[in-house]
Each structure stands twice: as C-alpha cells, then as structure tokens.
PDB file of N, CA and C in Angstrom:
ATOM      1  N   UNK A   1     -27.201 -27.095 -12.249  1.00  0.00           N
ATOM      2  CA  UNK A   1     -27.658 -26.551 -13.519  1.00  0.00           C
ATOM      3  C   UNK A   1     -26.698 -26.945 -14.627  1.00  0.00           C
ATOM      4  N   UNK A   2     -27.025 -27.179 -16.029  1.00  0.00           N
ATOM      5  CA  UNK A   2     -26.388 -27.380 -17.024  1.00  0.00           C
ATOM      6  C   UNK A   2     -25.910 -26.020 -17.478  1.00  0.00           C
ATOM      7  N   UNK A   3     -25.070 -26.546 -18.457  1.00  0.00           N
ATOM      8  CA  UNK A   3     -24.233 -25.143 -19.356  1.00  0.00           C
ATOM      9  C   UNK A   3     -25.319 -24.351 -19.847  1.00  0.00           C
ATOM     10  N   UNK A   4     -26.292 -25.599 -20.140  1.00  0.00           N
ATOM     11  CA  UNK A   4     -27.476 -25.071 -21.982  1.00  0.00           C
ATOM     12  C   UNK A   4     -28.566 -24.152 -20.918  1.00  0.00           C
ATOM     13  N   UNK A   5     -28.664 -24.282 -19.358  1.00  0.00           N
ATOM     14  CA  UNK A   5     -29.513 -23.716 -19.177  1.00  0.00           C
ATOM     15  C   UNK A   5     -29.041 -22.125 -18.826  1.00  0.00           C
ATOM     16  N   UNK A   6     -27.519 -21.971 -18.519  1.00  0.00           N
ATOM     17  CA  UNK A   6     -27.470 -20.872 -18.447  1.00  0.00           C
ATOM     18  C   UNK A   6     -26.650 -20.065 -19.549  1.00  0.00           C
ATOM     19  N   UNK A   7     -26.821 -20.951 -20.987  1.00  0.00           N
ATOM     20  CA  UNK A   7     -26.710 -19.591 -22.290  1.00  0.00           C
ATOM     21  C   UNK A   7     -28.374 -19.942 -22.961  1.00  0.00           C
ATOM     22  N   UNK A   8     -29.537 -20.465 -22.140  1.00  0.00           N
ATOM     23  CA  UNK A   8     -30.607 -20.463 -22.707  1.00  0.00           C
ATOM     24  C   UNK A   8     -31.658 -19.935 -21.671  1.00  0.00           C
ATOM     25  N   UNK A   9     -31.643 -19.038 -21.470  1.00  0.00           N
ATOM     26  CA  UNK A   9     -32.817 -18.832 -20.306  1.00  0.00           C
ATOM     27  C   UNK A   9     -34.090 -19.002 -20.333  1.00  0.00           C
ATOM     28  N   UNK A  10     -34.504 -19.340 -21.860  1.00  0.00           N
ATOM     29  CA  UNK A  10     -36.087 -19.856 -21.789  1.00  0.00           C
ATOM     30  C   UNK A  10     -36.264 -21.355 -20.821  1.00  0.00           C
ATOM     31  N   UNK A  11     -35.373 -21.777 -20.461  1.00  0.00           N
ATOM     32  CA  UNK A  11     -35.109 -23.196 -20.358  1.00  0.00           C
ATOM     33  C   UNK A  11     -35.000 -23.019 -18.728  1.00  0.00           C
ATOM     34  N   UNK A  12     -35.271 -21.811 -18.194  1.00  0.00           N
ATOM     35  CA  UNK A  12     -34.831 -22.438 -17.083  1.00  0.00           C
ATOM     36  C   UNK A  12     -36.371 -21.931 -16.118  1.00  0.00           C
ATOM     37  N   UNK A  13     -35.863 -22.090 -14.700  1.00  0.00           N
ATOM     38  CA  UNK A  13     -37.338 -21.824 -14.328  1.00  0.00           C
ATOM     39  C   UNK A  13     -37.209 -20.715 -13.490  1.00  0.00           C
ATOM     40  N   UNK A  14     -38.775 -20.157 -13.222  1.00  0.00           N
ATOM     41  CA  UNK A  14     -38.770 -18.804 -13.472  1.00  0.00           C
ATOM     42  C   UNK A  14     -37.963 -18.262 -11.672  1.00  0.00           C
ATOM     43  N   UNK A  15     -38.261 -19.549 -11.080  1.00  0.00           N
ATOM     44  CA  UNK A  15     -37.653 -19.202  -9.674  1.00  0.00           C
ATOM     45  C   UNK A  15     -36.414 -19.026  -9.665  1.00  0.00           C
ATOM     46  N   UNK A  16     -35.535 -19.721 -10.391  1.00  0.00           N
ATOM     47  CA  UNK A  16     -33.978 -19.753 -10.676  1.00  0.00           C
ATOM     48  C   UNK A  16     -33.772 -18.383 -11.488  1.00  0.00           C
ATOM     49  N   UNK A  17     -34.647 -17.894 -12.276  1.00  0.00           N
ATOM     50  CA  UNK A  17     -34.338 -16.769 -12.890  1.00  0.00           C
ATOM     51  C   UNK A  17     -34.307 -15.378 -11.737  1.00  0.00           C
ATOM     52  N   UNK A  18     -35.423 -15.174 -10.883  1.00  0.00           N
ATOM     53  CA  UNK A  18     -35.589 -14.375  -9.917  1.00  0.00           C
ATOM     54  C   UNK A  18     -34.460 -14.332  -8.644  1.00  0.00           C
ATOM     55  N   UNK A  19     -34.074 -15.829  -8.509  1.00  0.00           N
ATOM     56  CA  UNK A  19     -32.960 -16.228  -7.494  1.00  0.00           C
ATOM     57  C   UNK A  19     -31.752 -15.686  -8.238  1.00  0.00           C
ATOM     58  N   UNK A  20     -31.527 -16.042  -9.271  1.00  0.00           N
ATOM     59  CA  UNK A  20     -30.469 -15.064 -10.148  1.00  0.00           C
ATOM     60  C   UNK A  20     -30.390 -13.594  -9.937  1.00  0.00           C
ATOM     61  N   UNK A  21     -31.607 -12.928 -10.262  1.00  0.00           N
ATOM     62  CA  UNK A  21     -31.660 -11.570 -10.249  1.00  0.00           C
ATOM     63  C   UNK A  21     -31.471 -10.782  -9.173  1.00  0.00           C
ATOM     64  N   UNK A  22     -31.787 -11.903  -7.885  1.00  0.00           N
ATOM     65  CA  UNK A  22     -31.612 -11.502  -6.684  1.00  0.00           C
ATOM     66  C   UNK A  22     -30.109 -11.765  -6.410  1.00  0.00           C
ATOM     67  N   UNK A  23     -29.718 -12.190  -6.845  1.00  0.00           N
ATOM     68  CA  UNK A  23     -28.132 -12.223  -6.276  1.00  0.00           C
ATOM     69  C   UNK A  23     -27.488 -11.435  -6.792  1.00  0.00           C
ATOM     70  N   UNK A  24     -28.275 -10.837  -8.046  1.00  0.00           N
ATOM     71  CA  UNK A  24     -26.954 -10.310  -9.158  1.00  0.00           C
ATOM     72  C   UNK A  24     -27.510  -8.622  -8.629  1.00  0.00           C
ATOM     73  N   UNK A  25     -28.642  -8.442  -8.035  1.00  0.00           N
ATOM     74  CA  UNK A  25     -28.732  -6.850  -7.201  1.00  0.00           C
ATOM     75  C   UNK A  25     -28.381  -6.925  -6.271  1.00  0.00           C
ATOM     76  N   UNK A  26     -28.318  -8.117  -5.036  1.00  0.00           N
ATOM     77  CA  UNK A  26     -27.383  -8.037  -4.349  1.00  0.00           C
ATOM     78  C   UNK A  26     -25.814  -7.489  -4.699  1.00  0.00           C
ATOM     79  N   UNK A  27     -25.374  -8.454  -5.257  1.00  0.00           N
ATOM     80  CA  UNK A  27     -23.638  -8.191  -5.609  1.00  0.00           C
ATOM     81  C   UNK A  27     -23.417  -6.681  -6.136  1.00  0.00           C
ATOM     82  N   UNK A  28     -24.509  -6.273  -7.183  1.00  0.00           N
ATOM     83  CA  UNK A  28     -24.392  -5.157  -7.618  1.00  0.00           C
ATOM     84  C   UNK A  28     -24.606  -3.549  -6.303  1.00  0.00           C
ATOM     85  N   UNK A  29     -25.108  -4.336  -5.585  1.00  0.00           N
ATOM     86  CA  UNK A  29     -25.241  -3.186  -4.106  1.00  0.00           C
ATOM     87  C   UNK A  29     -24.213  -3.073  -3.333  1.00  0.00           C
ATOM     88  N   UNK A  30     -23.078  -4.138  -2.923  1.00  0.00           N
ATOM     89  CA  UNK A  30     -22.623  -4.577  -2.417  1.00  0.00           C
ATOM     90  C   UNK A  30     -20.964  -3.380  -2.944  1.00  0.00           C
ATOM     91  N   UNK A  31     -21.645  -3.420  -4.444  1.00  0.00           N
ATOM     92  CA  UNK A  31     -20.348  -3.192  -5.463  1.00  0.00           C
ATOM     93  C   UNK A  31     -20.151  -1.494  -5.305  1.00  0.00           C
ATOM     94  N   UNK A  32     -21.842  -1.131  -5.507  1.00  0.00           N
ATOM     95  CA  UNK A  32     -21.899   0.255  -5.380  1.00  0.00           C
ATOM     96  C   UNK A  32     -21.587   0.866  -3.803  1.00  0.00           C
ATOM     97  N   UNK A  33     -22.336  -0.296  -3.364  1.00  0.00           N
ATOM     98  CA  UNK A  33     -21.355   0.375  -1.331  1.00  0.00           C
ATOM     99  C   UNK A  33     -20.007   0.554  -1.034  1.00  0.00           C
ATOM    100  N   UNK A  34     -19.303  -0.541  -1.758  1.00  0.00           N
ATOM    101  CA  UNK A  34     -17.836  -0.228  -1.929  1.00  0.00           C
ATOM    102  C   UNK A  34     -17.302   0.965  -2.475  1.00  0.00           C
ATOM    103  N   UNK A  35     -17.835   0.981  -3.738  1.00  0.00           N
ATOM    104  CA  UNK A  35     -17.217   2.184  -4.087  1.00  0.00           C
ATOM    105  C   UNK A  35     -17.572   3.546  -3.646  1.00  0.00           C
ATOM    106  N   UNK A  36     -18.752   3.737  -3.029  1.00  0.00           N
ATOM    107  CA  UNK A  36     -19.151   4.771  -2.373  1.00  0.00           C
ATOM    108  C   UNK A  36     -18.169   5.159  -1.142  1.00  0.00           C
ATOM    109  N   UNK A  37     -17.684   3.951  -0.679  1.00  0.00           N
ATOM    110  CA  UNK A  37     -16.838   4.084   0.758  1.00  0.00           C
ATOM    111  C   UNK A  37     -15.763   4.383   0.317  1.00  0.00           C
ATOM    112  N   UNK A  38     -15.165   3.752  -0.895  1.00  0.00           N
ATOM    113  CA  UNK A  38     -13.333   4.101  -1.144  1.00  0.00           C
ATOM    114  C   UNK A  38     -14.124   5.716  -1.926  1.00  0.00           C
ATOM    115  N   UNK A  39     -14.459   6.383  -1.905  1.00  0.00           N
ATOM    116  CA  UNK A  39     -14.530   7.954  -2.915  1.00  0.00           C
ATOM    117  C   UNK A  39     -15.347   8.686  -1.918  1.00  0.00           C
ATOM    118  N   UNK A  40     -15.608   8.207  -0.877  1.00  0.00           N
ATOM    119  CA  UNK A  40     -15.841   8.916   0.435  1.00  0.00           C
ATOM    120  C   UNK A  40     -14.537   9.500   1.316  1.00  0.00           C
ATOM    121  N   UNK A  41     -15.319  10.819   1.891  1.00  0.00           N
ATOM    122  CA  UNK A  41     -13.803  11.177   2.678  1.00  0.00           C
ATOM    123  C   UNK A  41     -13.336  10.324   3.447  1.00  0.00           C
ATOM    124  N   UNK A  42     -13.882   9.268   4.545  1.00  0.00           N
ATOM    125  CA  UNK A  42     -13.729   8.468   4.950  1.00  0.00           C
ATOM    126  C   UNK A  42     -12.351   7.559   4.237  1.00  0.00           C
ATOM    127  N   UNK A  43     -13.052   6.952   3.515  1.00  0.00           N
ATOM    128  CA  UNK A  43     -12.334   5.978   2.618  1.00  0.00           C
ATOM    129  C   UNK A  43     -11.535   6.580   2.221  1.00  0.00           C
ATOM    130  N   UNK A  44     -11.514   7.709   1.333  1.00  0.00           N
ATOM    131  CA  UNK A  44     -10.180   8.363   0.896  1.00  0.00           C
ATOM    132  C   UNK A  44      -9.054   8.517   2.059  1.00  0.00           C
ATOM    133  N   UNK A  45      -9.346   8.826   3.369  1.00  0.00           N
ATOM    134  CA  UNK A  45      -8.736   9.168   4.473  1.00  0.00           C
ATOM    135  C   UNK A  45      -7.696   7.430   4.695  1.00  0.00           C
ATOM    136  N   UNK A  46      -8.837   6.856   4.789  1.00  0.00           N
ATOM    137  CA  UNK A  46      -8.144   5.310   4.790  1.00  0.00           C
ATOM    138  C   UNK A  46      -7.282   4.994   4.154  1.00  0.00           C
ATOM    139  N   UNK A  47      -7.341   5.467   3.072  1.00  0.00           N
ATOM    140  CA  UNK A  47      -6.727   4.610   1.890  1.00  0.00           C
ATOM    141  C   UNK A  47      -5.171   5.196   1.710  1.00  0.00           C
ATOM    142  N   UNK A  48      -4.970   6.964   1.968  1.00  0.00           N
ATOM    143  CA  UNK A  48      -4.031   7.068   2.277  1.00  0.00           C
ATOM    144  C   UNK A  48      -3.149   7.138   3.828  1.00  0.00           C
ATOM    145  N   UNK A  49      -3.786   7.375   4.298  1.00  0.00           N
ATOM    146  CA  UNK A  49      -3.162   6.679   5.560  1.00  0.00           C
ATOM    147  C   UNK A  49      -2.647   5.130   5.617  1.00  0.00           C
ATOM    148  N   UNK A  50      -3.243   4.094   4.627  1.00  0.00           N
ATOM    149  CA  UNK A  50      -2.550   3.284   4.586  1.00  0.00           C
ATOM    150  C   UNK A  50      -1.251   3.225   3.837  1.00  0.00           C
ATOM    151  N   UNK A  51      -1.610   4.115   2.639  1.00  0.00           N
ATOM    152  CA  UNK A  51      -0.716   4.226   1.571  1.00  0.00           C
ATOM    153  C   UNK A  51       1.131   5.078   2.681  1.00  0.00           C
ATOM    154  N   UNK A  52       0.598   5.834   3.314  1.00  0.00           N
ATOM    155  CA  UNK A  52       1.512   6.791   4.434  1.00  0.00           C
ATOM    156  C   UNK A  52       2.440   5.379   5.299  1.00  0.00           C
ATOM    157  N   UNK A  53       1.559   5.026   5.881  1.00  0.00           N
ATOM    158  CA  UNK A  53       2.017   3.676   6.712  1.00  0.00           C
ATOM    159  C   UNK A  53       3.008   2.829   5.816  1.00  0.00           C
ATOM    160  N   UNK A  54       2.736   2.441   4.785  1.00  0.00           N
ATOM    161  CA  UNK A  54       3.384   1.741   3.947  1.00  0.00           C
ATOM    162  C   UNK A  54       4.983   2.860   3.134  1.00  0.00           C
ATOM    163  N   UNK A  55       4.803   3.981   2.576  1.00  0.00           N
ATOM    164  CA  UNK A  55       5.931   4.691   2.464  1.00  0.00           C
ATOM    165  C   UNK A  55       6.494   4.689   3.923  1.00  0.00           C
ATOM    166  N   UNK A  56       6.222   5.071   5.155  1.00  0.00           N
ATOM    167  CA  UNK A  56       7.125   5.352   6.538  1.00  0.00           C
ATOM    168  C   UNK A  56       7.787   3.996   6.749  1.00  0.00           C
ATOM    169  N   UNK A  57       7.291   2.420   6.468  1.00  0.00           N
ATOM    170  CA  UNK A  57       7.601   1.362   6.882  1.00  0.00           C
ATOM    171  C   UNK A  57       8.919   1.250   5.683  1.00  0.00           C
ATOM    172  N   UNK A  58       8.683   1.562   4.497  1.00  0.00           N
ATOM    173  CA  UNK A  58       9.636   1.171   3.315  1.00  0.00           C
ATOM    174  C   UNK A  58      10.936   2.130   3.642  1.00  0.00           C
ATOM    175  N   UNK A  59      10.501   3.247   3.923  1.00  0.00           N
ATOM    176  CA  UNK A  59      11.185   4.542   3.934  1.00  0.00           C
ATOM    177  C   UNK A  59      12.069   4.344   5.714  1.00  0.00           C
ATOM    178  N   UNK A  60      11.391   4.236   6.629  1.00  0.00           N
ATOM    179  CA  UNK A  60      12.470   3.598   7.798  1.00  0.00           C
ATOM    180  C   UNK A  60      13.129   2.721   7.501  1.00  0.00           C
ATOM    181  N   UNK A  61      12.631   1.200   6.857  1.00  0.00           N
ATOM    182  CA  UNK A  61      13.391   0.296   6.687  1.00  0.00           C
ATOM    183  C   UNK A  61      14.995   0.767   5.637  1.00  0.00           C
ATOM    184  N   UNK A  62      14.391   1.510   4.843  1.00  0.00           N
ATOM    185  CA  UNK A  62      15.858   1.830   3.841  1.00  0.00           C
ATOM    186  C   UNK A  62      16.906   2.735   4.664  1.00  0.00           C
ATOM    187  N   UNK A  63      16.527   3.841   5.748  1.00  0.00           N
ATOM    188  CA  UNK A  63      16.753   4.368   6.706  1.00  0.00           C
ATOM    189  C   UNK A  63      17.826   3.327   7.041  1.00  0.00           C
ATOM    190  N   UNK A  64      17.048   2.374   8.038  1.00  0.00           N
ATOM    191  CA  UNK A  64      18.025   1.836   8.732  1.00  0.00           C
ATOM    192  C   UNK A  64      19.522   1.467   7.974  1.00  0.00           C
ATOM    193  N   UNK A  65      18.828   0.788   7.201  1.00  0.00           N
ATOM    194  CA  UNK A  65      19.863  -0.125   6.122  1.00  0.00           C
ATOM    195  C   UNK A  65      20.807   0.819   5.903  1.00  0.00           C
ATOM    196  N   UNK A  66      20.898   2.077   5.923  1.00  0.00           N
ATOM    197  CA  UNK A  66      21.452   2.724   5.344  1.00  0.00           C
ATOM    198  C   UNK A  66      22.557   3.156   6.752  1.00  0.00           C
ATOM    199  N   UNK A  67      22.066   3.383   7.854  1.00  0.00           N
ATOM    200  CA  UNK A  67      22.278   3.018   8.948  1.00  0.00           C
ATOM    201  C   UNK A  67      23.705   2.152   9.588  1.00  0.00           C
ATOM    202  N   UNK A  68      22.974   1.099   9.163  1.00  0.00           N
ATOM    203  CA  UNK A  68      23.886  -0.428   9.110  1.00  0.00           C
ATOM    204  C   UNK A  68      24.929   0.078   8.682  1.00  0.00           C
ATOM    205  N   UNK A  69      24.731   0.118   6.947  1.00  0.00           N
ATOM    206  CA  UNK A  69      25.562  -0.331   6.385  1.00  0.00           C
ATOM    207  C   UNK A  69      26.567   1.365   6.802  1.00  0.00           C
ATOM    208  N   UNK A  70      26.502   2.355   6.352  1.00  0.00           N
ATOM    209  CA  UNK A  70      27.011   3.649   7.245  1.00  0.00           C
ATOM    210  C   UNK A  70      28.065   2.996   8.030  1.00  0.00           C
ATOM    211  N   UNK A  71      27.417   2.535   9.672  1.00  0.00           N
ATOM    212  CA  UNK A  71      28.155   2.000  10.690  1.00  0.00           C
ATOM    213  C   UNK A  71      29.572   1.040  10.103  1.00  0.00           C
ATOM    214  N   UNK A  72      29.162   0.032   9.251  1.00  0.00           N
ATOM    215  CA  UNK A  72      29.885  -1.516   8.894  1.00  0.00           C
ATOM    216  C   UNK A  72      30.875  -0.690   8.027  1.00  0.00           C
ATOM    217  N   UNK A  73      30.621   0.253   6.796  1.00  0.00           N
ATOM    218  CA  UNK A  73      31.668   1.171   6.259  1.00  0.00           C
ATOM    219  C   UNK A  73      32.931   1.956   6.826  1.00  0.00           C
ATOM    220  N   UNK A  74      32.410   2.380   8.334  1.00  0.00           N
ATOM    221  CA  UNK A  74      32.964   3.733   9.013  1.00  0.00           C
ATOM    222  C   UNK A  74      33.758   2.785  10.068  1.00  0.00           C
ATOM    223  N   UNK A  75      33.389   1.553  10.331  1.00  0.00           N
ATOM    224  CA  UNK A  75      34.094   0.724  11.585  1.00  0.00           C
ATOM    225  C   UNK A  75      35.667   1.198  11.431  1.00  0.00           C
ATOM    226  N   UNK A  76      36.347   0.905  10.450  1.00  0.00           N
ATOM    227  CA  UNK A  76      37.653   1.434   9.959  1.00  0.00           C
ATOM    228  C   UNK A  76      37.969   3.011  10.335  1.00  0.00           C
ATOM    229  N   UNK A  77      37.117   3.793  10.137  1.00  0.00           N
ATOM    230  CA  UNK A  77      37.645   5.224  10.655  1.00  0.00           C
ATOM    231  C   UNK A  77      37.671   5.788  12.049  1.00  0.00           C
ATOM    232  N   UNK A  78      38.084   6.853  12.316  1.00  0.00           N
ATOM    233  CA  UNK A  78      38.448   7.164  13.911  1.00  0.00           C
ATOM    234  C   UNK A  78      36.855   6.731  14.685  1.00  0.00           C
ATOM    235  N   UNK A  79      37.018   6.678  15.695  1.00  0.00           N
ATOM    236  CA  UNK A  79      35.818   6.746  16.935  1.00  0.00           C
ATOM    237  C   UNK A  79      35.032   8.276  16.846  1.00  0.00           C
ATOM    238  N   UNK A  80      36.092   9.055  16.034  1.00  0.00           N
ATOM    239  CA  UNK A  80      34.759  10.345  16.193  1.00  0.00           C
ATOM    240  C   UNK A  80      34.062  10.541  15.352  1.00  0.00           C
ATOM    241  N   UNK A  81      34.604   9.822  14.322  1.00  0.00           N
ATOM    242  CA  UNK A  81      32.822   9.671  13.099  1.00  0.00           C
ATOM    243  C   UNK A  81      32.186   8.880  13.339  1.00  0.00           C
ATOM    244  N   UNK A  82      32.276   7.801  13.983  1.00  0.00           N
ATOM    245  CA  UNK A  82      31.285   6.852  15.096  1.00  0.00           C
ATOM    246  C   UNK A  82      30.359   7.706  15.736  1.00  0.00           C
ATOM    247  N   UNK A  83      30.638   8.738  16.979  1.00  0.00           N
ATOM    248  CA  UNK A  83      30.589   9.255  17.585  1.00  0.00           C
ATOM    249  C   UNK A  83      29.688  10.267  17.151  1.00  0.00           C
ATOM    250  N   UNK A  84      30.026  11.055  16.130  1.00  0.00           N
ATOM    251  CA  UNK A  84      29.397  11.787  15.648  1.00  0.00           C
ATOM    252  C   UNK A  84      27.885  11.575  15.336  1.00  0.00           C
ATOM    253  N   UNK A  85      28.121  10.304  14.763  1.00  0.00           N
ATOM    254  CA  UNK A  85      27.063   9.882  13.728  1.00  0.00           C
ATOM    255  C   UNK A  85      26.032   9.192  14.751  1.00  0.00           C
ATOM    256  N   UNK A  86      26.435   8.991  16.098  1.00  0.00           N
ATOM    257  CA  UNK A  86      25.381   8.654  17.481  1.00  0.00           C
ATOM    258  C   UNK A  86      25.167  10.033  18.089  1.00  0.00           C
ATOM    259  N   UNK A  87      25.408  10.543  17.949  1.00  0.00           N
ATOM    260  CA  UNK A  87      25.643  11.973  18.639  1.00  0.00           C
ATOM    261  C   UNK A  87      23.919  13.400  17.922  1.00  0.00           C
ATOM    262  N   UNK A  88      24.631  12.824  16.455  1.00  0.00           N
ATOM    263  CA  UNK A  88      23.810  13.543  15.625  1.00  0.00           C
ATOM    264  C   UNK A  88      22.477  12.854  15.075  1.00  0.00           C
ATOM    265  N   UNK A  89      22.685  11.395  15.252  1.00  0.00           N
ATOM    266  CA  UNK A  89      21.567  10.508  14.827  1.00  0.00           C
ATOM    267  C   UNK A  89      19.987  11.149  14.055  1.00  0.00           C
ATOM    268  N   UNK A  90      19.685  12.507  14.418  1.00  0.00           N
ATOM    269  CA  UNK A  90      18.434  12.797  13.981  1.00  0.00           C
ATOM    270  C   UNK A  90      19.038  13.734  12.836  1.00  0.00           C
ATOM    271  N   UNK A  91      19.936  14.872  12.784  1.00  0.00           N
ATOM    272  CA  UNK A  91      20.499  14.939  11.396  1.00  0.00           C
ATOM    273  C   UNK A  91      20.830  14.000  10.445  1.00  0.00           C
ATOM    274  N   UNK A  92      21.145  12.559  10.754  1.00  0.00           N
ATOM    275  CA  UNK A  92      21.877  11.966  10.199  1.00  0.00           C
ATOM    276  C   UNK A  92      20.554  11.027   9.462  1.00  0.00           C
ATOM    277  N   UNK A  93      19.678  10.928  10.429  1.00  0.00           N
ATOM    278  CA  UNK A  93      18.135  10.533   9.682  1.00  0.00           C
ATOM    279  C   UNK A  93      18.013  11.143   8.492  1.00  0.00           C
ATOM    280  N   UNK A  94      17.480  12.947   9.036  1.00  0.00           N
ATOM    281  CA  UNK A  94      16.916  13.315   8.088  1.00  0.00           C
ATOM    282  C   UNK A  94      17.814  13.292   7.073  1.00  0.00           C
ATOM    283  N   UNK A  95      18.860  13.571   6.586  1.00  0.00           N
ATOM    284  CA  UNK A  95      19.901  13.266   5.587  1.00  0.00           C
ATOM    285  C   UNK A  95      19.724  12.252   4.638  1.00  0.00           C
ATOM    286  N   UNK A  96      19.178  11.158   5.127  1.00  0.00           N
ATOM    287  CA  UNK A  96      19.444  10.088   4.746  1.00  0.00           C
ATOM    288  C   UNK A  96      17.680   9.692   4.501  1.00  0.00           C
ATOM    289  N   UNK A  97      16.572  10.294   4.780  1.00  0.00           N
ATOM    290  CA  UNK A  97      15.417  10.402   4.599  1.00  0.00           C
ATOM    291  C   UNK A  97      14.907  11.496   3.436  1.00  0.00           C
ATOM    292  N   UNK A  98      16.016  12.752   3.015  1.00  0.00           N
ATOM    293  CA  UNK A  98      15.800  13.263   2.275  1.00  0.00           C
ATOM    294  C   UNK A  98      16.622  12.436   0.753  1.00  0.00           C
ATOM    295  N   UNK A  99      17.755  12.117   1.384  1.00  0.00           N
ATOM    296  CA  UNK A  99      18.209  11.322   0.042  1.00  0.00           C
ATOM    297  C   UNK A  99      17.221   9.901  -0.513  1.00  0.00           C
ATOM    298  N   UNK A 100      16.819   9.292   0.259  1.00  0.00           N
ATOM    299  CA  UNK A 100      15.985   8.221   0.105  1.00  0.00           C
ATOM    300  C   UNK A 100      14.618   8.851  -0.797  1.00  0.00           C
ATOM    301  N   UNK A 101      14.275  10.143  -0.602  1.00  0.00           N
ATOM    302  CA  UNK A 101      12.938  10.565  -1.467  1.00  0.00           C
ATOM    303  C   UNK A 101      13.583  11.043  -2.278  1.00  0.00           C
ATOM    304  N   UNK A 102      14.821  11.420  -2.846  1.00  0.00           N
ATOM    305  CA  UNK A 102      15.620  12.387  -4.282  1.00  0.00           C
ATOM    306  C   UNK A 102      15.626  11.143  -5.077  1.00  0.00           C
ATOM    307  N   UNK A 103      16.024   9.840  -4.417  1.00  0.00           N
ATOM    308  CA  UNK A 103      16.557   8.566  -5.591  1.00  0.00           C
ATOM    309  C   UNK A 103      14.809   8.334  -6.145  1.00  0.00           C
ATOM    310  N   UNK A 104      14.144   7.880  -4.445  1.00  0.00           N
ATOM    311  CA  UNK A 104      12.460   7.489  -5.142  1.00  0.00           C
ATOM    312  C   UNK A 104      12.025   8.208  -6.148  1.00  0.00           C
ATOM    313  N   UNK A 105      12.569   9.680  -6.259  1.00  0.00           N
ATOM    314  CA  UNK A 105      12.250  10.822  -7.012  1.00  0.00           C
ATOM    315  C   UNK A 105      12.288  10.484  -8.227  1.00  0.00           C
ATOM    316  N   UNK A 106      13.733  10.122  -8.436  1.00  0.00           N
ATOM    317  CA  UNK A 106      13.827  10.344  -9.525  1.00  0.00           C
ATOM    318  C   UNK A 106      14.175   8.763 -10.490  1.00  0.00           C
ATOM    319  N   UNK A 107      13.952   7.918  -9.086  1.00  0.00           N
ATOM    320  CA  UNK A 107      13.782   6.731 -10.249  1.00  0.00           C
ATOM    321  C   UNK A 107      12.439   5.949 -10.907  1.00  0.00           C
ATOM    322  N   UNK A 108      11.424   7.518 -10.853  1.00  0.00           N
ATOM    323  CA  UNK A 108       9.813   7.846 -10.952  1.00  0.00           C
ATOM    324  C   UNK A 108      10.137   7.672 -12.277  1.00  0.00           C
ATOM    325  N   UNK A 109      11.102   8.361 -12.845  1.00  0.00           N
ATOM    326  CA  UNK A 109      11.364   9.405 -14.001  1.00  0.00           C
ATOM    327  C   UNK A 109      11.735   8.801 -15.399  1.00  0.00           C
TER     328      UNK A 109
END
C-alpha cells in the first residue's frame, strides 16, 4: 500500500478497509483482555508476587554483600566476633534486613 492510500481512505478498497477494521478489533480485544487480567485478582496477585520476588532477590543480594563485606572488615578482630556473627547468623540477617529497608526507606524521601 502507498502512504496516499492510508491518509486517503476513499482510495482504498473496501476489502482492505474491513481487513483493517478487523485487525484494529482484534488488537483492540486483545488490549481490553490484558487489561482485564492485570486489574483482576488474579493478575493483581501476579503482579505482586513478582514485584515480592524481585524486592527478596535485591534485598538478599544486599544481605549478603553486607555479609561479605562484615566478614572481610572483622578478619582483623578476635575469632569471637567471627564466631559470633556464625553463631547468630539469623539475628545478624534480620539486622541487616531491617537496616537495608530504613536506607530503601528513606532514600524514597
């Protein structure tokens, strides 16, 4: 098809016009099914559960790091803050899981 036939529609033929219309209620169904599914509980359910997956993956990963670097800092001090800090490992998470949401917090702000 030329440019002129599609900013002139007298010009074009009437099958190409209907083949048009049919694609363009297609797409437009297609558009409204989508959005019916993301504003469905369904979809809403999806959407944050992905959104969850994605904070736990960002939020472990900074975890660790924090982890690491903890360990690589403390190598220099006695074996019982080593010790400790394997010992206590799930305090030492959440610690470090609550500080990780105070900074996200507040570097919202």
């Amino acid at each position: 098809m030329t440019s002129a036939a599609h900013t002139d529609p007298s010009r074009r033929n009437p099958d190409e016009l209907q083949d048009d219309i049919a694609e363009t209620r297609a797409r437009i169904s297609r558009n409204v099914d989508d959005l019916a599914y993301k504003l469905s509980p369904e979809g809403i359910g999806h959407e944050v559960k992905g959104t969850l997956a994605d904070t736990q993956e960002l939020t472990f990963g900074a975890i660790e790091g924090l982890g690491d670097k903890f360990l690589e800092r403390t190598h220099g001090w006695s074996g019982q803050t080593r010790e400790f800090a394997k010992r206590y490992s799930v305090p030492v998470t959440l610690v470090g899981l609550g500080l990780t949401w105070l900074l996200m917090r507040s570097s919202r702000r």
